[in-house]
Protein backbone atom coordinates (compact mmCIF):
# COMPACT_ATOMS: atom_id res chain seq x y z
CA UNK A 1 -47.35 -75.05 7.17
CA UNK A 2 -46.72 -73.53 3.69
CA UNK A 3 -43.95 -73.58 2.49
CA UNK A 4 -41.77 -70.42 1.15
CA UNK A 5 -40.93 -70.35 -2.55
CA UNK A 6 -37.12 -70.75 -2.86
CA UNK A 7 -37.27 -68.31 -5.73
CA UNK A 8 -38.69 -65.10 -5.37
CA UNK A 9 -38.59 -61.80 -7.87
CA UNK A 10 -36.78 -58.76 -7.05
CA UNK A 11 -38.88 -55.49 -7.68
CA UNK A 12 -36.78 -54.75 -10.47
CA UNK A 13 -37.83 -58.03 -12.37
CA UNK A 14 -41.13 -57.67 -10.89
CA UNK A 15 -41.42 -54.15 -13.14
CA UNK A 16 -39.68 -55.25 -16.25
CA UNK A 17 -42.09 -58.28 -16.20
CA UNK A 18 -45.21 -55.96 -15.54
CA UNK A 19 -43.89 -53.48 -18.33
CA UNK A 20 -43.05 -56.19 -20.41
CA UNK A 21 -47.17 -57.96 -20.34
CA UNK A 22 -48.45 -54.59 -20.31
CA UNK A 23 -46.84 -54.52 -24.23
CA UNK A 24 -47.95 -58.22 -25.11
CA UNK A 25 -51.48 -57.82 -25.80
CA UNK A 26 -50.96 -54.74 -28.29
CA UNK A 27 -48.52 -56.84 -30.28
CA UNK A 28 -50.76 -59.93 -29.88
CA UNK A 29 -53.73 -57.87 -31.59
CA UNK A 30 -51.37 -56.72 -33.94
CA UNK A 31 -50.61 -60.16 -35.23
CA UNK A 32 -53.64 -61.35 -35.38
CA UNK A 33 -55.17 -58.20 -37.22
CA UNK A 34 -52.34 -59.35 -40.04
CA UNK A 35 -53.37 -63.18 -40.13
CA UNK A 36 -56.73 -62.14 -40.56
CA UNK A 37 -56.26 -59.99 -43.68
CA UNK A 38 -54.81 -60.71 -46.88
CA UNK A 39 -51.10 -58.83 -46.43
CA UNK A 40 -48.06 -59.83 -47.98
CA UNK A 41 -44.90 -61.25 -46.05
CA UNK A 42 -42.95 -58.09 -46.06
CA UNK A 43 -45.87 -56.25 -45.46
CA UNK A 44 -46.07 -58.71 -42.18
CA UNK A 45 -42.40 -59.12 -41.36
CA UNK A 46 -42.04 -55.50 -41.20
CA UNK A 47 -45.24 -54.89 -39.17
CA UNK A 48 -44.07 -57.31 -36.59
CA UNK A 49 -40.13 -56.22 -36.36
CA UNK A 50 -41.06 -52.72 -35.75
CA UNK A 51 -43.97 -53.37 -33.24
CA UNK A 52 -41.20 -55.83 -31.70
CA UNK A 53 -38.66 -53.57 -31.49
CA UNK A 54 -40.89 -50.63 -29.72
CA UNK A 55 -43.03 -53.19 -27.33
CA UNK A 56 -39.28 -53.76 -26.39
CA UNK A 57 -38.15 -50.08 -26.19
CA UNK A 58 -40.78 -49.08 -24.07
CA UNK A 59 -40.38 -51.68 -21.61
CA UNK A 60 -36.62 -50.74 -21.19
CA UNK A 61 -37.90 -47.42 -20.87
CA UNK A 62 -40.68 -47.76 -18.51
CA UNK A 63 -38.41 -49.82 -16.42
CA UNK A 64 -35.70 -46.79 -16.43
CA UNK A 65 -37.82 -44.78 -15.52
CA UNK A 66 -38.66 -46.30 -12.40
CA UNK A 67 -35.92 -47.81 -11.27
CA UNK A 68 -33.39 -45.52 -11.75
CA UNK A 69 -34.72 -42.75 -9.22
CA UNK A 70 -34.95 -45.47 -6.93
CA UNK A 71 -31.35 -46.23 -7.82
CA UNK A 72 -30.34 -42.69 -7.04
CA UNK A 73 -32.43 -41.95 -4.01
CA UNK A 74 -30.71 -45.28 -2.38
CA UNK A 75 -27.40 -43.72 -3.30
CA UNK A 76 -27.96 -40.78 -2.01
CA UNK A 77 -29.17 -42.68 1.34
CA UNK A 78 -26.13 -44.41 1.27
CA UNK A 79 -24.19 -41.83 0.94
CA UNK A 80 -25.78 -39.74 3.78
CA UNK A 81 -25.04 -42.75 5.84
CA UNK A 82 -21.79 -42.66 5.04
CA UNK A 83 -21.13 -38.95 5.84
CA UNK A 84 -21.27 -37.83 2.17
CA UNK A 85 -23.10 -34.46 1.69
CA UNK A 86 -21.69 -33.90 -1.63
CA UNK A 87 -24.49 -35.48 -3.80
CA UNK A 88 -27.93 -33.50 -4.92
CA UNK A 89 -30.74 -34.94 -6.71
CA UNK A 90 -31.31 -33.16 -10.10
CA UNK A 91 -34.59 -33.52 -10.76
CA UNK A 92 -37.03 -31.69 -7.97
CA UNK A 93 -40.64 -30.47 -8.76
CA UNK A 94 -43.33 -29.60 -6.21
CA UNK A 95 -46.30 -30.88 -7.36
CA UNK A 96 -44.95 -34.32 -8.56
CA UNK A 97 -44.17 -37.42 -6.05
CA UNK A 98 -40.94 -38.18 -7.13
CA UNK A 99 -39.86 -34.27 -7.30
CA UNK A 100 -40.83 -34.19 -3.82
CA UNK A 101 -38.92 -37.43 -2.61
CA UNK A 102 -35.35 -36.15 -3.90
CA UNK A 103 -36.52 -32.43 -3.00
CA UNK A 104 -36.93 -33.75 0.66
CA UNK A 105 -33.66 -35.67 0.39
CA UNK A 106 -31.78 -33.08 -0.92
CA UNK A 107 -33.36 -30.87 2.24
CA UNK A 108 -32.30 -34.03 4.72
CA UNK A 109 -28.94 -34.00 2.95
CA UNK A 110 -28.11 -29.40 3.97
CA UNK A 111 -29.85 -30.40 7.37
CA UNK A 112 -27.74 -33.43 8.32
CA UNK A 113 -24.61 -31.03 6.49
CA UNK A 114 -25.31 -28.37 8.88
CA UNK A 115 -26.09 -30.40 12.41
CA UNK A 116 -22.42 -32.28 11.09
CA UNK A 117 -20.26 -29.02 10.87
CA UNK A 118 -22.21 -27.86 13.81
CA UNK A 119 -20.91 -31.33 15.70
CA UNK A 120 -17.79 -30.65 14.26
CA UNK A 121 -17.13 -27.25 15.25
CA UNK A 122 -18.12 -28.32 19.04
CA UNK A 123 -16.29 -31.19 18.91
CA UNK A 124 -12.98 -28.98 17.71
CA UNK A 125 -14.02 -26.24 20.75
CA UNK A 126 -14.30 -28.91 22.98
CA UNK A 127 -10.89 -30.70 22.07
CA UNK A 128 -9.35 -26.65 22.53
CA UNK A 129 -10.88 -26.33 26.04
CA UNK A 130 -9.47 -29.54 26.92
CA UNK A 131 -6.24 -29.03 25.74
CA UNK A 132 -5.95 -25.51 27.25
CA UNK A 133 -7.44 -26.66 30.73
CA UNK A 134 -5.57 -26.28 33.82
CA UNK A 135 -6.94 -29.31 35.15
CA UNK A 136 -6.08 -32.59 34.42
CA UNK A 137 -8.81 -34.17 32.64
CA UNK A 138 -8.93 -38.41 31.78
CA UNK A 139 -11.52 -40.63 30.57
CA UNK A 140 -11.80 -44.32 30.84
CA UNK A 141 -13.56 -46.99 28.84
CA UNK A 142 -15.97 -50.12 30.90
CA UNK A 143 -12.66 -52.06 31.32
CA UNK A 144 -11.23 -48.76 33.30
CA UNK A 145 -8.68 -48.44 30.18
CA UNK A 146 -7.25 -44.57 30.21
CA UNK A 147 -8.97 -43.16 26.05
CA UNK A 148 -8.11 -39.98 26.96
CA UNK A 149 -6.05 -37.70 28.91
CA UNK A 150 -5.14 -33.69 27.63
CA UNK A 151 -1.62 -32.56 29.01
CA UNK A 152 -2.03 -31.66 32.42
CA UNK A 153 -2.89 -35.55 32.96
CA UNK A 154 0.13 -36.53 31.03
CA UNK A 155 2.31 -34.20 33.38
CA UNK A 156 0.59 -35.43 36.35
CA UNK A 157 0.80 -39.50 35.28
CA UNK A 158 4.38 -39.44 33.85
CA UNK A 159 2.99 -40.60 30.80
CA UNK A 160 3.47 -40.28 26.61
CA UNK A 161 0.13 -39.07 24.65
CA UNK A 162 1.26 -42.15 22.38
CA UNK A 163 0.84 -44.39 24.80
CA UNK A 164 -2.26 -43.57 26.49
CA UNK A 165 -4.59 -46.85 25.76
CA UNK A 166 -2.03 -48.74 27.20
CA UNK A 167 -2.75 -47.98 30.98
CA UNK A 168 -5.08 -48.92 33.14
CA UNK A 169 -6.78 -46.67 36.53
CA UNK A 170 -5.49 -49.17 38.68
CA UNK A 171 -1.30 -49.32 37.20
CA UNK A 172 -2.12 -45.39 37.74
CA UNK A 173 -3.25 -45.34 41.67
CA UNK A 174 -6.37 -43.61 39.89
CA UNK A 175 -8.64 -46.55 40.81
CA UNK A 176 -9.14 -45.08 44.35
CA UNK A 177 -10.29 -41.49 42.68
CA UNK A 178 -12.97 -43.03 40.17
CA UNK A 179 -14.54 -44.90 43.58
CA UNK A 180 -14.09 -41.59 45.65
CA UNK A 181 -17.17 -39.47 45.91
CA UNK A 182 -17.31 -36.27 44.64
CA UNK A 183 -15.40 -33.26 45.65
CA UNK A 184 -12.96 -35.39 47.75
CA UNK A 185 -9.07 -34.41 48.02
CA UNK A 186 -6.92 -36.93 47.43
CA UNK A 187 -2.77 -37.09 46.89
CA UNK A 188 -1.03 -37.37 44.14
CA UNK A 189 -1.12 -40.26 42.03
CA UNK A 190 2.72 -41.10 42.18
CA UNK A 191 3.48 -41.72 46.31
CA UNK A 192 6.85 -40.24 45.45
CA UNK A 193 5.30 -36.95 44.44
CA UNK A 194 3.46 -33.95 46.64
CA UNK A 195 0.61 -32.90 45.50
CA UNK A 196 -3.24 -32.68 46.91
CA UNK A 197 -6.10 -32.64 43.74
CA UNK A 198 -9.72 -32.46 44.34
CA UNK A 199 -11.81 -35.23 42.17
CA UNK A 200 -14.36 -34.12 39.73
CA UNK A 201 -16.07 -37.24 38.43
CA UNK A 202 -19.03 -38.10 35.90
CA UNK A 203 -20.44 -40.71 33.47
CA UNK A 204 -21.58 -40.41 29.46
CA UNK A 205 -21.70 -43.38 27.05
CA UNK A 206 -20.09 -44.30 23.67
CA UNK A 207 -22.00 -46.53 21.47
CA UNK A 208 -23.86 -47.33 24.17
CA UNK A 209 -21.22 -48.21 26.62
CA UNK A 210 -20.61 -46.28 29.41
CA UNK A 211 -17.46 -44.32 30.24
CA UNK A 212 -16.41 -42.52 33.37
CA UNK A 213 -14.92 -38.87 33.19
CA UNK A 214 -12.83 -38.02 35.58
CA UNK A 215 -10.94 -34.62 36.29
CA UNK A 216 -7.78 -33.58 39.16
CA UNK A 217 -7.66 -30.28 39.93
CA UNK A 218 -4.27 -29.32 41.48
CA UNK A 219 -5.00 -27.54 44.59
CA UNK A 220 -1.61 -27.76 46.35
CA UNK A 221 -0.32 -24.24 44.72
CA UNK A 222 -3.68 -22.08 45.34
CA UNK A 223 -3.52 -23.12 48.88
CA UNK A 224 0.40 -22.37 48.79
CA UNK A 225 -0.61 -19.04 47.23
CA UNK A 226 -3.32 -18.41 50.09
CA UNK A 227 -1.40 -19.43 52.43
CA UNK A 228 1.29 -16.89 51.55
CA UNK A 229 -0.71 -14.05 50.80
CA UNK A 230 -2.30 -14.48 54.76
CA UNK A 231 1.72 -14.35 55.91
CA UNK A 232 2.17 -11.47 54.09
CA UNK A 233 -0.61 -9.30 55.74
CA UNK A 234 0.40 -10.89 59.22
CA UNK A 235 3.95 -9.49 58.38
CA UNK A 236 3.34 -6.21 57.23
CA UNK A 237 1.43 -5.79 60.26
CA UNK A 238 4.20 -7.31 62.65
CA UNK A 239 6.11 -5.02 60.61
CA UNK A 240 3.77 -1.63 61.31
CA UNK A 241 3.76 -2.37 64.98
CA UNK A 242 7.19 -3.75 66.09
CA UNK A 243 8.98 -0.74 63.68
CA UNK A 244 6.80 1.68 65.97
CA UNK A 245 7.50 0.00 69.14
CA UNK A 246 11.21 -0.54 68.72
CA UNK A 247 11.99 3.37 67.71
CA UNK A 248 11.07 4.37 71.47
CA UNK A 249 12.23 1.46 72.74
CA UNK A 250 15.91 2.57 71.49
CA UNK A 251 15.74 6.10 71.43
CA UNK A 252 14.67 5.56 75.11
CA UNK A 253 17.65 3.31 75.85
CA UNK A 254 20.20 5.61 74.26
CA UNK A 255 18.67 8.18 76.66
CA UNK A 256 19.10 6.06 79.77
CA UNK A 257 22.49 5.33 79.21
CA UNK A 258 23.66 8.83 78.77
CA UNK A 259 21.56 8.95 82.26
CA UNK A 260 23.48 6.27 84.07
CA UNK A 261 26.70 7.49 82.74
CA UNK A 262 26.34 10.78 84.17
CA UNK A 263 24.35 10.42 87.20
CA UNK A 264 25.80 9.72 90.90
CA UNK A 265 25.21 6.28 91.23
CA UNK A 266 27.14 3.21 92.90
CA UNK A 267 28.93 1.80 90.84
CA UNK A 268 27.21 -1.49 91.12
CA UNK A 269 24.14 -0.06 90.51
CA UNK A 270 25.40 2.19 87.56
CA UNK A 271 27.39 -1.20 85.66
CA UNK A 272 23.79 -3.16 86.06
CA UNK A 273 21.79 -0.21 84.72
CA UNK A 274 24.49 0.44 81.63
CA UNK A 275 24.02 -4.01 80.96
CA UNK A 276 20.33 -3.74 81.63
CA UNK A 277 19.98 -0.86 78.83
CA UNK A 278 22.54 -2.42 77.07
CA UNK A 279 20.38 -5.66 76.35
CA UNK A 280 17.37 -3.36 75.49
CA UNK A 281 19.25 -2.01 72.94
CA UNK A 282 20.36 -4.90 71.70
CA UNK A 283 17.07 -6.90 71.86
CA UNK A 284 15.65 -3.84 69.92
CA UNK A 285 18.25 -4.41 66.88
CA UNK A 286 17.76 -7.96 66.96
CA UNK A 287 14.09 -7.54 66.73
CA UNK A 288 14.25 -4.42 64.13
CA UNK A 289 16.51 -7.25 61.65
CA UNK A 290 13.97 -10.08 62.19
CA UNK A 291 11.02 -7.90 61.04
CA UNK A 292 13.27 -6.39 58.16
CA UNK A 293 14.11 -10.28 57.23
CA UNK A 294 10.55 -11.46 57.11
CA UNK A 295 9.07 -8.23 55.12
CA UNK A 296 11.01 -9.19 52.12
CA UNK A 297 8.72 -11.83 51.53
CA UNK A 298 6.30 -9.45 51.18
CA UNK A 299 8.45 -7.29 48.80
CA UNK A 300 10.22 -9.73 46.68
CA UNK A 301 10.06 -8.15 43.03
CA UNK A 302 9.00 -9.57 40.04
CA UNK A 303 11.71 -11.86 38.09
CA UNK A 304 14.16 -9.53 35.53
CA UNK A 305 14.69 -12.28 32.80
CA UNK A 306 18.26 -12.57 31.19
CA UNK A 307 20.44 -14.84 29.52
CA UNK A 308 21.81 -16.93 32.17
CA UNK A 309 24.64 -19.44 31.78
CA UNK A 310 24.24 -21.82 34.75
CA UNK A 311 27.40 -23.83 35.18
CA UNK A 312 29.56 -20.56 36.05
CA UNK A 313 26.93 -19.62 38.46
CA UNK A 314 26.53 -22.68 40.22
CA UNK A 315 30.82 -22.98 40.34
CA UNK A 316 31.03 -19.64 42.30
CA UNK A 317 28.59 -20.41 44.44
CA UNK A 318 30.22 -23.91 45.51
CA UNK A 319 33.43 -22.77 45.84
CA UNK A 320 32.10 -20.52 48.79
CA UNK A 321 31.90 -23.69 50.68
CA UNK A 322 35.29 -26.07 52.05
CA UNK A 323 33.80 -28.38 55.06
CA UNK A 324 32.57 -30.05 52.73
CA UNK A 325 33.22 -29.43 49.31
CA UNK A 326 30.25 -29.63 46.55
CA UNK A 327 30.77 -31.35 43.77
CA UNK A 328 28.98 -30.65 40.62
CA UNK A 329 28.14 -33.77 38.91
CA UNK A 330 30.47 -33.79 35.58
CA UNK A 331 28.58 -36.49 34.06
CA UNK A 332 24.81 -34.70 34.41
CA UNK A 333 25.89 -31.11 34.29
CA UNK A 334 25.42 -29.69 31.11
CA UNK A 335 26.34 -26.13 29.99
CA UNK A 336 23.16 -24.56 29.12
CA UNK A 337 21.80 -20.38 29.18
CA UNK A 338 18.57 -19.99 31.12
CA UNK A 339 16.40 -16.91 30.86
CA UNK A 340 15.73 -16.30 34.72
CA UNK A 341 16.77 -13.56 37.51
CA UNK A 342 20.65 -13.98 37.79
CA UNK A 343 20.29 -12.10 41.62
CA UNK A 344 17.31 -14.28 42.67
CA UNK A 345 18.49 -17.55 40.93
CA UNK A 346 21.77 -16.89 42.77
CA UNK A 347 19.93 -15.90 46.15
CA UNK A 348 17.98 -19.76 45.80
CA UNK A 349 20.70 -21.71 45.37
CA UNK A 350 23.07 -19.98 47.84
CA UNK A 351 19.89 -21.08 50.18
CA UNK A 352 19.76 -23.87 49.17
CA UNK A 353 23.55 -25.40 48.71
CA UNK A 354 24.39 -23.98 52.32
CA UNK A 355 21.52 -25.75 54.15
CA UNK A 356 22.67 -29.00 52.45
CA UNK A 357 25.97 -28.27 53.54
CA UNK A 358 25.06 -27.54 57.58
CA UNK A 359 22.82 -31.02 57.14
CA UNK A 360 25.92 -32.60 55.76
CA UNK A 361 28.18 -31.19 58.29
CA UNK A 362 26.34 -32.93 60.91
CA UNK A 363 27.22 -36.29 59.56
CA UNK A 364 30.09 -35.64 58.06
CA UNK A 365 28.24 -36.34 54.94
CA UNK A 366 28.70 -34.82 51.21
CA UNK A 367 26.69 -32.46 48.96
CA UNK A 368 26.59 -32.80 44.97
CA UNK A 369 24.60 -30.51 42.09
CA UNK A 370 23.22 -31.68 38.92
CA UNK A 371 20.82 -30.68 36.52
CA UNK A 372 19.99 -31.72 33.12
CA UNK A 373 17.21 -30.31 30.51
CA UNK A 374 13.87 -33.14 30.97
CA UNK A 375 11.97 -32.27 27.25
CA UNK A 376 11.16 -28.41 28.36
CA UNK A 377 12.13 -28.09 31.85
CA UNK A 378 15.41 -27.71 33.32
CA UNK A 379 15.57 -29.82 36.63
CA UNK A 380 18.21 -29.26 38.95
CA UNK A 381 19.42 -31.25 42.19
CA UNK A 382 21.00 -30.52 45.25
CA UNK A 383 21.32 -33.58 47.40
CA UNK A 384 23.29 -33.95 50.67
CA UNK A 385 23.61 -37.04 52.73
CA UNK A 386 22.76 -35.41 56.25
CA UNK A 387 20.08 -36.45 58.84
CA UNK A 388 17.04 -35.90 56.04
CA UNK A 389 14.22 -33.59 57.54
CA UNK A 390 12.27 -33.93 60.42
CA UNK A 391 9.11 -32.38 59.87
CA UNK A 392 9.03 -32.19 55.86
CA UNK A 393 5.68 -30.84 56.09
CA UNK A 394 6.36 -27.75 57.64
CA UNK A 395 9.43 -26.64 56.30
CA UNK A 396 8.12 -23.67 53.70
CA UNK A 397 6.30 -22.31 56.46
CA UNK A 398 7.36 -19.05 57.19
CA UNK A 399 8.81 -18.90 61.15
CA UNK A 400 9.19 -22.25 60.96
CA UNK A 401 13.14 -23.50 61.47
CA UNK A 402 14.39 -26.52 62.18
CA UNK A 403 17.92 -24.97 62.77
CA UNK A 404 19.09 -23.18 66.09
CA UNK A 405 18.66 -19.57 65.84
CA UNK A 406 17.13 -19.78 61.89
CA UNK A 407 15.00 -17.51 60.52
CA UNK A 408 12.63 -20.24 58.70
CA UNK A 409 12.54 -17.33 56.04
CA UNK A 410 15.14 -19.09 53.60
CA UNK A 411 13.50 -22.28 51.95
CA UNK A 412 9.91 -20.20 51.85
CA UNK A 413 11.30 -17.00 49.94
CA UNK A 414 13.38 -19.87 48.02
CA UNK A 415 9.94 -21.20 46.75
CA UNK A 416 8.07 -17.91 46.31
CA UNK A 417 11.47 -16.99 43.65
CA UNK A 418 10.97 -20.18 41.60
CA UNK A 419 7.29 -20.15 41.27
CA UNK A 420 7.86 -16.42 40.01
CA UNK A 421 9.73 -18.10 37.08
CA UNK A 422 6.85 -20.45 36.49
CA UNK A 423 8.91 -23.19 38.55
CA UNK A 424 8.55 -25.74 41.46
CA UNK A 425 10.98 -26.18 44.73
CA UNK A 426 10.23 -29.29 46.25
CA UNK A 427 12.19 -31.11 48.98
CA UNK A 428 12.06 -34.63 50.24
CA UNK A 429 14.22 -37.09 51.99
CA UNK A 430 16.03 -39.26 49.55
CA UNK A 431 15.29 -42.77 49.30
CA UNK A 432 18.39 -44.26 48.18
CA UNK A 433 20.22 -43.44 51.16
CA UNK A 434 19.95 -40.82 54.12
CA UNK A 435 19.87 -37.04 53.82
CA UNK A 436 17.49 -34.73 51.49
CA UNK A 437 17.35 -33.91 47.87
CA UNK A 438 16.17 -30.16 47.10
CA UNK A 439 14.36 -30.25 43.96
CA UNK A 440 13.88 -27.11 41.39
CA UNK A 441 12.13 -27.47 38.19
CA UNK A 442 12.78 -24.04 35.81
CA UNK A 443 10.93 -23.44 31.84
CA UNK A 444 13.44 -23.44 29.42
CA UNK A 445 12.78 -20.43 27.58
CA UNK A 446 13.95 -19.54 24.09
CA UNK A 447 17.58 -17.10 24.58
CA UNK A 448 16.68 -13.62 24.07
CA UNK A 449 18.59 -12.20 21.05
CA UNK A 450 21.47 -8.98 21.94
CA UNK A 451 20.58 -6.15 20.02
């Protein structure tokens, strides 16, 4: 086997050697042409230093001229590979070879310019419909490291944008969702939260790896919404038909009565009638303020936003209560201005601060407020340390009570006011101890100005 030469010529030396032969046998002639014939030594010396000095200018320059468009064209390579598009070749001509290699580079250079700032422009529309996406959106890497997650994810996780490579599917309960198939509901990712999203998944690679894609889509609210809009049509029609029935039933009553009172009856007979008629009527009202109740669900008005300071509120509403007293927390009750519905604001927590205190009165138990600003978001508490709730998944259900002789109207209008101010009402049983903690989450909106 033959062995490879250790030392081998670049193409550079292998053209200033070929330029510099090609010269040799001029100068050789030249020399000999001068033995031959009977010159003096200037005559000779002179001969020979200028034919030196040109075999050795036109080697330099035969050599420039070939290696230095190479030079440039591998420049201009290397800068294309790098993502440069500032640099143009000079020299272009149609008919000649090396006019048409930096012509076709310089062409390569506007296309791969053009497909870059097309990329670019995709990429930057893609990145905006991310960010502006209801859904949460989060991609992992092979290892099932979180690379990316717009802000609905962060909400939903808990988590800081700075801090996003340093979680993992399976410290987020999202390990379950990546294996899930497609289109499947699952809860929220945090056991302590409610929430039901439905799993979008999908696959792409990054140099070569692959990555999953996988996107929560909160469904919890559109069924709320759904959900409310059917109990609205039910009660506006419970509300068409018992309005007409109750009318005659108490106009006829009222008519009865005068009847009885006048007519020549025993008065056994005449004191059972009057009771009789008497609960008819009665029964009528009672019905007639039940329907009124439920239809203002269906006729709660949009929010009226003004400055509202919170702490004076939430003071006059407590001090409606004595058996037991509410405390505001001192420590985690800031005084802050909202911009929210003073009347409905005041209508939630009046809702909610008196069914903590009937829970609490059962146990002989205690109720506290507090609320603090959370980056954005004011969240407020009202926890009480009753018997907790039953049946926590039925309690915004309109007709639904878990109280004697409740309406089951209070905690569902409750929620329908706060999501009208772009807010959540959430209640749970408290962990820490017994009883229930009513939630409220309300946008802390810039303080309009008084004219």
């Amino acid at each position: 086997m033959a062995r490879k030469s250790k030392y081998k010529l670049t193409h550079q030396q292998k053209v200033r050697l070929t330029a510099f032969l090609a010269g040799l046998p001029g100068l050789l002639a030249v020399m000999i042409l001068l033995i031959a014939g009977d010159y003096s030594l200037k005559v000779y010396l002179t001969v020979l230093i200028l034919g030196g000095a040109a075999w050795l200018y036109f080697t330099v320059r035969l050599e420039s001229l070939i290696i230095l468009p190479l030079q440039t064209a591998s420049n201009m390579l290397s800068a294309l590979r790098e993502g440069d598009f500032s640099l143009q070749a000079s020299y272009v001509h149609d008919e000649d070879p090396l006019g048409q290699l930096m012509l076709e580079i310089n062409l390569l250079t506007d296309v791969l310019s053009e497909h870059r700032m097309d990329a670019m422009e995709a990429h930057s529309l893609m990145d905006k419909v991310i960010e502006e996406i209801d859904a949460a959106v989060l991609t992992f890497d092979p290892d099932r490291r979180l690379t990316l997650a717009n802000p609905p994810a962060l909400k939903v996780l808990g988590i800081k944008r700075e801090s996003i490579r340093q979680h993992y599917a399976a410290e987020l309960n999202l390990d379950k969702a990546l294996e899930s198939p497609a289109n499947a509901t699952i809860s929220h990712p945090n056991p302590e939260k409610p929430g039901r999203f439905t799993v979008r998944k999908g696959t792409y690679r990054v140099g070569g790896e692959p990555h999953e894609l996988l996107i929560l889509i909160d469904v919890s609210r559109n069924l709320r919404e759904e959900e409310l809009l059917a109990w609205k049509r039910l009660i506006r029609v419970l509300g068409h038909e018992l309005n007409n029935s109750m009318a005659p039933i108490r106009s006829l009553a009222e008519s009865l009565q005068k009847v009885a009172r006048n007519a020549e009856l025993e008065e056994e007979d005449q004191e059972d009638l009057t009771e009789g008629l008497e609960i008819i009527r009665q029964r009528a009202d009672g019905l007639s303020r039940f329907v009124q109740e439920y239809a203002r669900l269906a006729k709660l008005p949009p929010p009226k936003l003004k400055n509202l300071e919170l702490k004076p509120l939430v003071r006059r509403i407590v001090s409606l209560f004595d058996h037991p007293t509410v405390d505001i927390d001192p420590e985690n009750s800031p005084e802050l201005t909202l911009q929210a519905d003073p009347d409905q604001i005041e209508q939630v927590l009046l809702n909610l601060i008196k069914n903590a205190v009937e829970a609490a009165q059962l146990t002989d138990g205690m109720v506290k407020v507090c609320w603090k600003p959370i980056g954005q978001v004011l969240v407020l508490h009202v926890e009480d340390t009753g018997p907790g709730i039953a049946n926590p998944d039925n309690i915004f259900i309109p007709f639904f009570s878990t109280k004697k002789g409740g309406s089951g109207i209070g905690l569902t209008l409750s929620r329908q006011i706060i999501e009208g101010h772009d807010g959540t009402l959430e209640l749970a049983n408290r962990t820490d101890t017994t009883g229930c903690c009513a939630s409220v989450t309300l946008p802390l909106r810039a303080e309009k100005v008084s004219q």
